[in-house]
Each structure stands twice: as C-alpha cells, then as structure tokens.
C-alpha atoms as a PDB file:
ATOM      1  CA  UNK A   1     235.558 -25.569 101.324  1.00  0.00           C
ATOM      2  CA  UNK A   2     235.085 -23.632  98.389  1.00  0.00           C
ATOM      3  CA  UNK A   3     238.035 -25.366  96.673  1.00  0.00           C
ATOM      4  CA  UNK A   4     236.462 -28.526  97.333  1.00  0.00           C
ATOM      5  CA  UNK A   5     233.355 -26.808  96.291  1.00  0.00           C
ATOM      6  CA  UNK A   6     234.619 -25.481  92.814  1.00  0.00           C
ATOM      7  CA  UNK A   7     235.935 -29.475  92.134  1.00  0.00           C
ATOM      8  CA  UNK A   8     233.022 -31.612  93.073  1.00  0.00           C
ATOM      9  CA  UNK A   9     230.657 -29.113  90.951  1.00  0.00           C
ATOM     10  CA  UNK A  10     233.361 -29.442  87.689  1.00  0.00           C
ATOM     11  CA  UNK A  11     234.195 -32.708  88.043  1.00  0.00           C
ATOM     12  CA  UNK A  12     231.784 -34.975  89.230  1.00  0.00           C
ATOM     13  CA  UNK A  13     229.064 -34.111  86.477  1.00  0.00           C
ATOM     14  CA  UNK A  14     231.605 -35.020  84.000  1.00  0.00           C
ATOM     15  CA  UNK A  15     233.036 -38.260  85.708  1.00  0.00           C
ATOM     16  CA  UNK A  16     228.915 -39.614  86.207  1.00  0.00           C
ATOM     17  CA  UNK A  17     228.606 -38.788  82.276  1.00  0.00           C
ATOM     18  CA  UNK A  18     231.796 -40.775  81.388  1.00  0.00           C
ATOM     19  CA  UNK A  19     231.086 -43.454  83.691  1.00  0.00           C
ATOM     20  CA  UNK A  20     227.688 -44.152  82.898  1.00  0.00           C
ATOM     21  CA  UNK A  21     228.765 -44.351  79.262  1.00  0.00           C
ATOM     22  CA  UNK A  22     231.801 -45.948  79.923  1.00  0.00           C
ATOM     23  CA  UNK A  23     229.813 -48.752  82.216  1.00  0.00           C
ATOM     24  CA  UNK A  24     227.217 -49.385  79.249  1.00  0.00           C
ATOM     25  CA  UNK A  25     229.976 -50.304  76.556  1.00  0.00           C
ATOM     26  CA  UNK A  26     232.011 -52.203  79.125  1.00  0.00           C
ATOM     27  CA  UNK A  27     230.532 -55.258  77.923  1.00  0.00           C
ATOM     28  CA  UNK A  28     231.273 -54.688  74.480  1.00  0.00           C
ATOM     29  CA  UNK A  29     234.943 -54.522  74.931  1.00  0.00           C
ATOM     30  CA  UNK A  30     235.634 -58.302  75.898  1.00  0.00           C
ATOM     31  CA  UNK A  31     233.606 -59.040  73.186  1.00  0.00           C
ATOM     32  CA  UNK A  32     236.135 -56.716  70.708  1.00  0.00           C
ATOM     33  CA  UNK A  33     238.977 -58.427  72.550  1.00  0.00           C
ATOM     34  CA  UNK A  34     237.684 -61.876  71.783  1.00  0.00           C
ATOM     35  CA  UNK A  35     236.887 -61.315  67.643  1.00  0.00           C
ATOM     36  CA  UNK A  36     240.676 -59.672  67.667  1.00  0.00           C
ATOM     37  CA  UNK A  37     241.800 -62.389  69.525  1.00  0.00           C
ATOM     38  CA  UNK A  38     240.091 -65.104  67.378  1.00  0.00           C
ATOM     39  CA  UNK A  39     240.912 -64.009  64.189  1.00  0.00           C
ATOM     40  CA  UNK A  40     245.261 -62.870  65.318  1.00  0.00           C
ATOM     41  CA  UNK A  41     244.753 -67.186  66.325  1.00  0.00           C
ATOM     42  CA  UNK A  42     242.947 -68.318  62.946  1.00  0.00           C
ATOM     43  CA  UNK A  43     245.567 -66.316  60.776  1.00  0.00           C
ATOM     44  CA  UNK A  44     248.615 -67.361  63.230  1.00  0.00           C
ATOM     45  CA  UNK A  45     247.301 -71.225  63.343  1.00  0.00           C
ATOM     46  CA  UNK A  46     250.398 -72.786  61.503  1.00  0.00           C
ATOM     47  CA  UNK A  47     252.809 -70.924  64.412  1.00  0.00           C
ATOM     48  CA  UNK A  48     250.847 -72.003  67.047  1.00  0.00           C
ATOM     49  CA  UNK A  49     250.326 -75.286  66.844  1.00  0.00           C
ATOM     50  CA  UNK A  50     253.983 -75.470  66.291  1.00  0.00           C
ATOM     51  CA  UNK A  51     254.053 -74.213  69.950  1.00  0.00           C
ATOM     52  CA  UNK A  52     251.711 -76.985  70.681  1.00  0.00           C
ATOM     53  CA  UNK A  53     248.802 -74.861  71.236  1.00  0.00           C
ATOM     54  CA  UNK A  54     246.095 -76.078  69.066  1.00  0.00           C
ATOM     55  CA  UNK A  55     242.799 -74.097  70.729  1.00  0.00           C
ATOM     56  CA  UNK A  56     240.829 -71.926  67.789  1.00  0.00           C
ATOM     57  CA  UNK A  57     239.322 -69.062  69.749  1.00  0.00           C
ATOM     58  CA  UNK A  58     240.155 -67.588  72.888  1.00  0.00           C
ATOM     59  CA  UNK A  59     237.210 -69.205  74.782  1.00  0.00           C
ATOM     60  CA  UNK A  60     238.900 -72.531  73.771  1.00  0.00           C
ATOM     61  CA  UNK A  61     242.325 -71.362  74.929  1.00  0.00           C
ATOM     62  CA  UNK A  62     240.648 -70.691  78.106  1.00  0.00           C
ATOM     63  CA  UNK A  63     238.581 -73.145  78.982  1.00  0.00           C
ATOM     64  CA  UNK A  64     241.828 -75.336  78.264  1.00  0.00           C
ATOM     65  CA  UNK A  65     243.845 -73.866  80.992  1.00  0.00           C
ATOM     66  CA  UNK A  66     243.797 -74.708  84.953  1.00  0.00           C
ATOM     67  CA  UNK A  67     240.607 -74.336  86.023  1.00  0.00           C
ATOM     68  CA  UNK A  68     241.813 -71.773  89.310  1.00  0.00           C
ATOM     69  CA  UNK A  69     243.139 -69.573  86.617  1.00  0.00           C
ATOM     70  CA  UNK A  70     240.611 -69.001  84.342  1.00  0.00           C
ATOM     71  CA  UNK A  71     237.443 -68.558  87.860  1.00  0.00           C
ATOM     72  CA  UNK A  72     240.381 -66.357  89.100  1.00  0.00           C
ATOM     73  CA  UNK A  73     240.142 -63.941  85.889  1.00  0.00           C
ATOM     74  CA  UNK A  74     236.599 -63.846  85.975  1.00  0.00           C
ATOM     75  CA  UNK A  75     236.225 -63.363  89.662  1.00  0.00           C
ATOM     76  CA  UNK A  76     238.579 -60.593  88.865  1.00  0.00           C
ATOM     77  CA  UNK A  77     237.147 -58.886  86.152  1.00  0.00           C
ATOM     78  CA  UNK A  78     233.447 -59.329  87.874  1.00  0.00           C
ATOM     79  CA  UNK A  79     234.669 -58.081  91.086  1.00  0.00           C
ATOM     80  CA  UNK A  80     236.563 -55.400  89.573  1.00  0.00           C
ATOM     81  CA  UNK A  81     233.024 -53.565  87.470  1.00  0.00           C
ATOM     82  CA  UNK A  82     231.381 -54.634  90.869  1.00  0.00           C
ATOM     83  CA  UNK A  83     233.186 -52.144  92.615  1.00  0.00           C
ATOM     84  CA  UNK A  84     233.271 -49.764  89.605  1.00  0.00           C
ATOM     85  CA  UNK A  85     229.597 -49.469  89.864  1.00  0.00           C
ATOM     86  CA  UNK A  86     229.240 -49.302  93.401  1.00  0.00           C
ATOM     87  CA  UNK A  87     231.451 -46.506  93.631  1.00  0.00           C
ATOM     88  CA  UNK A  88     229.480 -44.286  91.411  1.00  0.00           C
ATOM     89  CA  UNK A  89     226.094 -45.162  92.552  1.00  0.00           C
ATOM     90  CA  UNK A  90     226.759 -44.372  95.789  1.00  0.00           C
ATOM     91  CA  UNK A  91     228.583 -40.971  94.766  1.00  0.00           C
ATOM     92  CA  UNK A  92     227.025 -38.918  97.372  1.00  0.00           C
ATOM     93  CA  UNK A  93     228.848 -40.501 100.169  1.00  0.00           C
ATOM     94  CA  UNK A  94     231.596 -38.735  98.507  1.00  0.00           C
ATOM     95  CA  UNK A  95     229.896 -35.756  99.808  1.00  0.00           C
ATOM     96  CA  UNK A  96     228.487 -36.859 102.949  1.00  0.00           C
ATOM     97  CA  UNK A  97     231.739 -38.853 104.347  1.00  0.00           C
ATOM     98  CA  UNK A  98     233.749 -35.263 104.413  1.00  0.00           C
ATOM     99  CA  UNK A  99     231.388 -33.722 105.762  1.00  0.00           C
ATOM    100  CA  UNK A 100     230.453 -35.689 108.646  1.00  0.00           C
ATOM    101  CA  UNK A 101     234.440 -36.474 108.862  1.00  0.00           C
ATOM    102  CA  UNK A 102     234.973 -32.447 109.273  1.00  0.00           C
ATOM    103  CA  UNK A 103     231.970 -32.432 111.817  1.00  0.00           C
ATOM    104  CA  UNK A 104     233.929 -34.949 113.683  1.00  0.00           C
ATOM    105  CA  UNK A 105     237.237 -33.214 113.705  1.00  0.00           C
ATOM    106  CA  UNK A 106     235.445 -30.100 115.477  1.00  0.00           C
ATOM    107  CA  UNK A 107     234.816 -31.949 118.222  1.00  0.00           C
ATOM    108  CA  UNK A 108     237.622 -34.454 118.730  1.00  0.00           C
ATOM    109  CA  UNK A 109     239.419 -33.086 121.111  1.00  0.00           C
ATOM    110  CA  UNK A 110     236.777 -33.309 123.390  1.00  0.00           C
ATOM    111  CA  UNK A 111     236.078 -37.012 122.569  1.00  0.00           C
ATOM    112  CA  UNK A 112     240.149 -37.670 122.987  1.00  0.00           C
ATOM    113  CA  UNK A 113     239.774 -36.025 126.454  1.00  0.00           C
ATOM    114  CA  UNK A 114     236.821 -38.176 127.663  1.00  0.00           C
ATOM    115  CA  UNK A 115     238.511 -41.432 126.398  1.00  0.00           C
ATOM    116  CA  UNK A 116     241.931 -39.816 128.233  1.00  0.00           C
ATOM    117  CA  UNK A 117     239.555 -39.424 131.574  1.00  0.00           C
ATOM    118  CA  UNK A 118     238.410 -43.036 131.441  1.00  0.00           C
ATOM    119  CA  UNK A 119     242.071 -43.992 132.372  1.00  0.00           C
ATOM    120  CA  UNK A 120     243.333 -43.763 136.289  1.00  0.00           C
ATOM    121  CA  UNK A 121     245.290 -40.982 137.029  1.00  0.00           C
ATOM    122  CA  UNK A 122     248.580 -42.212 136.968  1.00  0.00           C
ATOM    123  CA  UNK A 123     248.378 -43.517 133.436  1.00  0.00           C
ATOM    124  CA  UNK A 124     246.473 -40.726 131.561  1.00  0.00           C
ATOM    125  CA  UNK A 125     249.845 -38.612 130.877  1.00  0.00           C
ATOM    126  CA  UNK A 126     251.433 -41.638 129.425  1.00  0.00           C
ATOM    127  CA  UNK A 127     248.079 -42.432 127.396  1.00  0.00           C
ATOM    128  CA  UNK A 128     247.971 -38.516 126.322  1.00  0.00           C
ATOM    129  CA  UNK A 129     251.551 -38.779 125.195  1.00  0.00           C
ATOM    130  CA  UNK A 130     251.255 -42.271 123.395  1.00  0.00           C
ATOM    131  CA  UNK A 131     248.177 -41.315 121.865  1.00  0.00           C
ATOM    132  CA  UNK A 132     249.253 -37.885 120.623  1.00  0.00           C
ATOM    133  CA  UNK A 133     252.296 -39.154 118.517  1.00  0.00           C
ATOM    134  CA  UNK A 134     250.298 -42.444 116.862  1.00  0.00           C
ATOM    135  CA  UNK A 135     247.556 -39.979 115.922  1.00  0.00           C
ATOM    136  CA  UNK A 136     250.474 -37.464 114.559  1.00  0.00           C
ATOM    137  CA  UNK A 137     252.077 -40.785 112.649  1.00  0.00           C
ATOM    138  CA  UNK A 138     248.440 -41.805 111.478  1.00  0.00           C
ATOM    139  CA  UNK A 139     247.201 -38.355 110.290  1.00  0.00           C
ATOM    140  CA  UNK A 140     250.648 -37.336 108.339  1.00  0.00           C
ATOM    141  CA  UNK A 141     250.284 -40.690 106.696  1.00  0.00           C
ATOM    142  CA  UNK A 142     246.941 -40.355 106.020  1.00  0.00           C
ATOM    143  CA  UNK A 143     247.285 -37.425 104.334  1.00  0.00           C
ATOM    144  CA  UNK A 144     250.367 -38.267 102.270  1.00  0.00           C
ATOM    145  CA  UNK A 145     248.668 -40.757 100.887  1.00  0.00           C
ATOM    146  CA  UNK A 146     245.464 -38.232  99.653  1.00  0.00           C
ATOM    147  CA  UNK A 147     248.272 -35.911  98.513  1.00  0.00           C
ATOM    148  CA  UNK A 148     249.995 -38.987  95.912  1.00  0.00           C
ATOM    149  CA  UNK A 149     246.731 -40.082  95.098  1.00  0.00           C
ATOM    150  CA  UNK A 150     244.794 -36.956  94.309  1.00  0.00           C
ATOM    151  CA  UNK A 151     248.429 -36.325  92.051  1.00  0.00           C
ATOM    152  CA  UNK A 152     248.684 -39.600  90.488  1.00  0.00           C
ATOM    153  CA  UNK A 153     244.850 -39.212  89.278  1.00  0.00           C
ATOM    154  CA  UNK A 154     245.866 -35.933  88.066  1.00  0.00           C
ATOM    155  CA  UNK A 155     248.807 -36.830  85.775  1.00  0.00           C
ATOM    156  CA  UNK A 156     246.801 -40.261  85.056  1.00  0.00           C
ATOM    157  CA  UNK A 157     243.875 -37.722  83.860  1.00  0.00           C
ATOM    158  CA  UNK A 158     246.314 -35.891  81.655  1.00  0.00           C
ATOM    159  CA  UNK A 159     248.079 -38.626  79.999  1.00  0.00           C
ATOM    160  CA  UNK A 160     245.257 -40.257  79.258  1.00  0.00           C
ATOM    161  CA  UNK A 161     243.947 -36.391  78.028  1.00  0.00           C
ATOM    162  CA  UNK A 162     247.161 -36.336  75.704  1.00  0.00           C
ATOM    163  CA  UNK A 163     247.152 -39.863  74.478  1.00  0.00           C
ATOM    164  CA  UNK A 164     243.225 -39.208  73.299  1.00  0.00           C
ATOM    165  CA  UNK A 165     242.175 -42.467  75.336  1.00  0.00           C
ATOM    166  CA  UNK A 166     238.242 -42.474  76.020  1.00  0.00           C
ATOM    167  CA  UNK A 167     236.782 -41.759  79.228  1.00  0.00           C
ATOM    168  CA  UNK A 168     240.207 -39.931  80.391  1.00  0.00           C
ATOM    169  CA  UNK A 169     238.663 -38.393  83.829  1.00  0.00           C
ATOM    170  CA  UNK A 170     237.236 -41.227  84.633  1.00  0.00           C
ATOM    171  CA  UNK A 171     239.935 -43.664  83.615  1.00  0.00           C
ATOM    172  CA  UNK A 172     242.037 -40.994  85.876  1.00  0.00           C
ATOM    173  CA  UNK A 173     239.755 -41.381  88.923  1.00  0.00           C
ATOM    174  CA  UNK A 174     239.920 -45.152  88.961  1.00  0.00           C
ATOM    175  CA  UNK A 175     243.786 -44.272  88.611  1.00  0.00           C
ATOM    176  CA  UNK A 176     244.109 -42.731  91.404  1.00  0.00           C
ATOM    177  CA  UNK A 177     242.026 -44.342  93.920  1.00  0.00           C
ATOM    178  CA  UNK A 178     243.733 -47.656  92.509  1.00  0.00           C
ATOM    179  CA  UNK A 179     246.960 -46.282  93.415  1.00  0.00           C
ATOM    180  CA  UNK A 180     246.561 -46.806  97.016  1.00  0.00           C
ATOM    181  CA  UNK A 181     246.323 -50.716  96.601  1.00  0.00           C
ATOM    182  CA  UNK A 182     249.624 -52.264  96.299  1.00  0.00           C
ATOM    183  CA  UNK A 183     250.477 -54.527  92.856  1.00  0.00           C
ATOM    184  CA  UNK A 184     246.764 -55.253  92.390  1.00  0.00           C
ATOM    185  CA  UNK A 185     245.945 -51.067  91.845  1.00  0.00           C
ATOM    186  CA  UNK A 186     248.492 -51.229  88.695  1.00  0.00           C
ATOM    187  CA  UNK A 187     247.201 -54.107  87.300  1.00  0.00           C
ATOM    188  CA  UNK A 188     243.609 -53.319  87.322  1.00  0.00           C
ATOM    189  CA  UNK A 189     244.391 -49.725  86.131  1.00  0.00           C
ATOM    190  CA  UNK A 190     246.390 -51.352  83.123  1.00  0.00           C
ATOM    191  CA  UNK A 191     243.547 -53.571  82.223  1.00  0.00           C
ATOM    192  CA  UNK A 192     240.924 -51.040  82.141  1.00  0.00           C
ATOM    193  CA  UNK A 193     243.172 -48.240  80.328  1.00  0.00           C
ATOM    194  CA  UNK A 194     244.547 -51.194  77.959  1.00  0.00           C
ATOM    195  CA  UNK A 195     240.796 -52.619  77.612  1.00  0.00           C
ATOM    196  CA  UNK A 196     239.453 -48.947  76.476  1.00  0.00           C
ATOM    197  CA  UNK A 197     242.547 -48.279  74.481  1.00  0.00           C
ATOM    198  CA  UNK A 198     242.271 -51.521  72.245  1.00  0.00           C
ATOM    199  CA  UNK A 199     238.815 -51.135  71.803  1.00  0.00           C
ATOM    200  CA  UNK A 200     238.632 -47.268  70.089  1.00  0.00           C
ATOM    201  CA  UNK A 201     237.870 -46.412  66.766  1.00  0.00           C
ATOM    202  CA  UNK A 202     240.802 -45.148  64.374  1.00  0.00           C
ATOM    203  CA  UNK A 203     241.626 -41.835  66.016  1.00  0.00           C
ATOM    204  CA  UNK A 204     244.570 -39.051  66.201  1.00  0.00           C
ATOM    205  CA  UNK A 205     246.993 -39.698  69.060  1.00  0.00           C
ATOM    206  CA  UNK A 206     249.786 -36.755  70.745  1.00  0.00           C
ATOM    207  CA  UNK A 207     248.108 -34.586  67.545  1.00  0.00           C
ATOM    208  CA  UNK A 208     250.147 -36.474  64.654  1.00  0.00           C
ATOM    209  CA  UNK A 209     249.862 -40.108  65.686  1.00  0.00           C
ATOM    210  CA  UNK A 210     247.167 -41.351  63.572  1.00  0.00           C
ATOM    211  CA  UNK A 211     245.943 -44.426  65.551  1.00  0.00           C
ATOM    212  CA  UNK A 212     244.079 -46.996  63.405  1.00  0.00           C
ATOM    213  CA  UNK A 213     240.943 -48.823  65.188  1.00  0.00           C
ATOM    214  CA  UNK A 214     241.665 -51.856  67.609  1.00  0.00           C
ATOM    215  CA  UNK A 215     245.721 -50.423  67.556  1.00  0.00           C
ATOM    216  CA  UNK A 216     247.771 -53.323  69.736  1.00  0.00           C
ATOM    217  CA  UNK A 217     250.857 -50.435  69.512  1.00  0.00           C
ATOM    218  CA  UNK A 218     248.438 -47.773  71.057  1.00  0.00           C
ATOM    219  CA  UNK A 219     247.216 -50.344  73.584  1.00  0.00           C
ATOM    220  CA  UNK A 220     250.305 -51.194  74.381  1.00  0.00           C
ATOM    221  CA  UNK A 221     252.363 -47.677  74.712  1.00  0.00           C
ATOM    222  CA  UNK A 222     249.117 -46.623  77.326  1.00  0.00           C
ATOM    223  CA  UNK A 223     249.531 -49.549  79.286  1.00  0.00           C
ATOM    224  CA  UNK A 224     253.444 -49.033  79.444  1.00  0.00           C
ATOM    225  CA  UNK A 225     252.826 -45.330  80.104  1.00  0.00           C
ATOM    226  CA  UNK A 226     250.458 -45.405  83.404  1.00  0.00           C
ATOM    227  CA  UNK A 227     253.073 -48.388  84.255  1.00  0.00           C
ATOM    228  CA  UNK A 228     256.404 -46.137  84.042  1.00  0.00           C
ATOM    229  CA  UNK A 229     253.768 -43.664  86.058  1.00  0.00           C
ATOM    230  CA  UNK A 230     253.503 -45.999  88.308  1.00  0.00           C
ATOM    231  CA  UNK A 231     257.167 -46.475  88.846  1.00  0.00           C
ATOM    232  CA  UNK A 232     257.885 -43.343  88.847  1.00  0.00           C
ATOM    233  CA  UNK A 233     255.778 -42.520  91.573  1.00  0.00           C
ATOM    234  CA  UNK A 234     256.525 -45.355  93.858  1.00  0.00           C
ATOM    235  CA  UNK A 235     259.935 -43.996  94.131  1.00  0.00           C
ATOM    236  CA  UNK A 236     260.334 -41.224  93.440  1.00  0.00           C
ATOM    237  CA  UNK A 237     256.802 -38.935  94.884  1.00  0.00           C
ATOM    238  CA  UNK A 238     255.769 -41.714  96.913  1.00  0.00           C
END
C-alpha cells in the first residue's frame, strides 16, 4: 500500500501536468503536420505528378482517396483523444477501482462459498475444483499482463526520457496501457510519440544529437524505437 502510495503521489501530479498541456497543443500538431506536409508536396511537385499524384496539400490528397479511408482516420484519431481525455478526467477511479477491488478480495472467499452452496451436493466438489483452477489461470494471467505493462510503460517512459521527446511520462503511460491491445496499441502509441516528436522545437537528443525543429529523422528513429520495444517485448518478456 505504501508502494502504491509513494507512486500515485509522484506520479500522477506530474502525468495531470503533462497531460493537460499535452491535450491543449494536441490540436496544433496536425496543423504542423499539414504546413510540413504542404510545403515537402509544393517543393516535390515535379516528382509527384510523375507518380500521377497531382493533389497540392494534404487535405487535397485526402479528400482524393476512398472515402472509408479517410472517415476511418478521423474516426481514429477522434476516438483515440476521446479516450485520452476520458482517462484523465476520470483519474480518481484510478484510486477508487483498487480500492474497492482489494475490499472485494477480503471477502471473496466467502462470496465463492455461497455461489459453491447454491449448487446440489453432488456437484459442488466438481464446481469447487473447476472453479479453483480457471480462477488460478485467470488471476496468473491477469497479473502477467499488469507485470508487462507496468514494465513496458517504464522503459517506454525512459526512452522517451533519453530521446528528450515531450511529455515522456505521459507518452509512457499511454505506452503502457496501449500495450495490452493487440496491433492497434502499437500503432496508436507510434502516432502519438511520432506526432509529438515531429512537432518539437530544435532540441538536443541522447546529449550530442542536436535535433533541428520539425526533424522527420528524429520522428522517425522514436517511432522505430517504441516499435523494436514493441517487438522485443512480444517475444521475448511477453
């Protein structure tokens, strides 16, 4: 408890600091994306319409693809701060859900033995037995998963710590709670740390990498980085 304690009372001021910052120039980083975007296309015109593309902004290039694509992006991207937000402004479940969760451990085995006793007497062995090794299966799964997680966000927190990238805890948090989804964790986590990344100021890097503003090498070695994390955990931790 005091563990748990000492973290939420270090860490979560910090992470509501980052992330309300972090939430307010959220917008502003599409926006850097697009201007990038638009002026790599208006100085790479010639080469592009060679590949046939002849769209002038990003927006254009956009609007010019399949339809289910470009809702899909957005329904991604909106559903992905959606769920940033919520998360933080309801940070005291964070608090409440363990504790009600440990409240409910105390007194489990005496709700396992009532549901046992609604069972006839010839089956309530087999149920006791059954039940005991799916909850063992459940609960060492369970926490497995808490262990990689909480591990994942730790490394995440420190590359991102080494690298300089803005909003490291909190970019470390969404890394590891991310983890847990399949496919669609890495990809979100790539976009945000790639989206923060691209749009920084000129900055020093790993103390002697000099990183110039709007840097599509720096975006692109963090976004490879938490990837190869990635890897590396799914088989070799995970």
């Amino acid at each position: 408890i005091f563990a748990i304690a000492l973290v939420v009372v270090s860490v979560v001021p910090n992470a509501i600091v980052q992330f309300q910052d972090f939430s307010l120039n959220f917008s502003t980083y599409y926006t850097k994306i697009q201007v990038n975007a638009d002026t790599w296309i208006h100085n790479n015109s010639a080469l592009l319409k060679r590949m046939n593309l002849h769209e002038n902004s990003l927006s254009d290039f956009l609007t010019s693809q399949s339809s289910p694509l470009k809702n899909g992006l957005d329904s991604f991207l909106i559903s992905l701060t959606g769920l940033a937000k919520s998360l933080f402004a309801h940070a005291v479940w964070f608090i409440i859900i363990p504790i009600a969760t440990f409240i409910l451990m105390l007194d489990y085995p005496y709700l396992r033995a009532r549901i046992i006793s609604f069972f006839p007497d010839d089956y309530r062995a087999d149920v006791d037995s059954v039940s005991s090794e799916i909850m063992d299966v459940f609960s060492d799964y369970i926490r497995g998963l808490l262990k990689v997680c909480a591990l994942f966000s730790v490394m995440a927190y420190i590359l991102y710590t080494l690298l300089g990238v803005q909003y490291a805890l909190v970019l470390g948090l969404f890394a590891g709670l991310f983890y847990a989804i399949p496919y669609v964790g890495s990809l979100a986590s790539s976009i945000l740390v790639g989206s923060v990344a691209f749009s920084m100021e000129a900055h020093t890097s790993l103390l002697f990498w000099h990183v110039p503003a709007n840097s599509i090498p720096f975006t692109l070695t963090c976004v490879a980085l938490i990837i190869l994390q990635t890897l590396l955990f799914d088989n070799l931790i995970y």
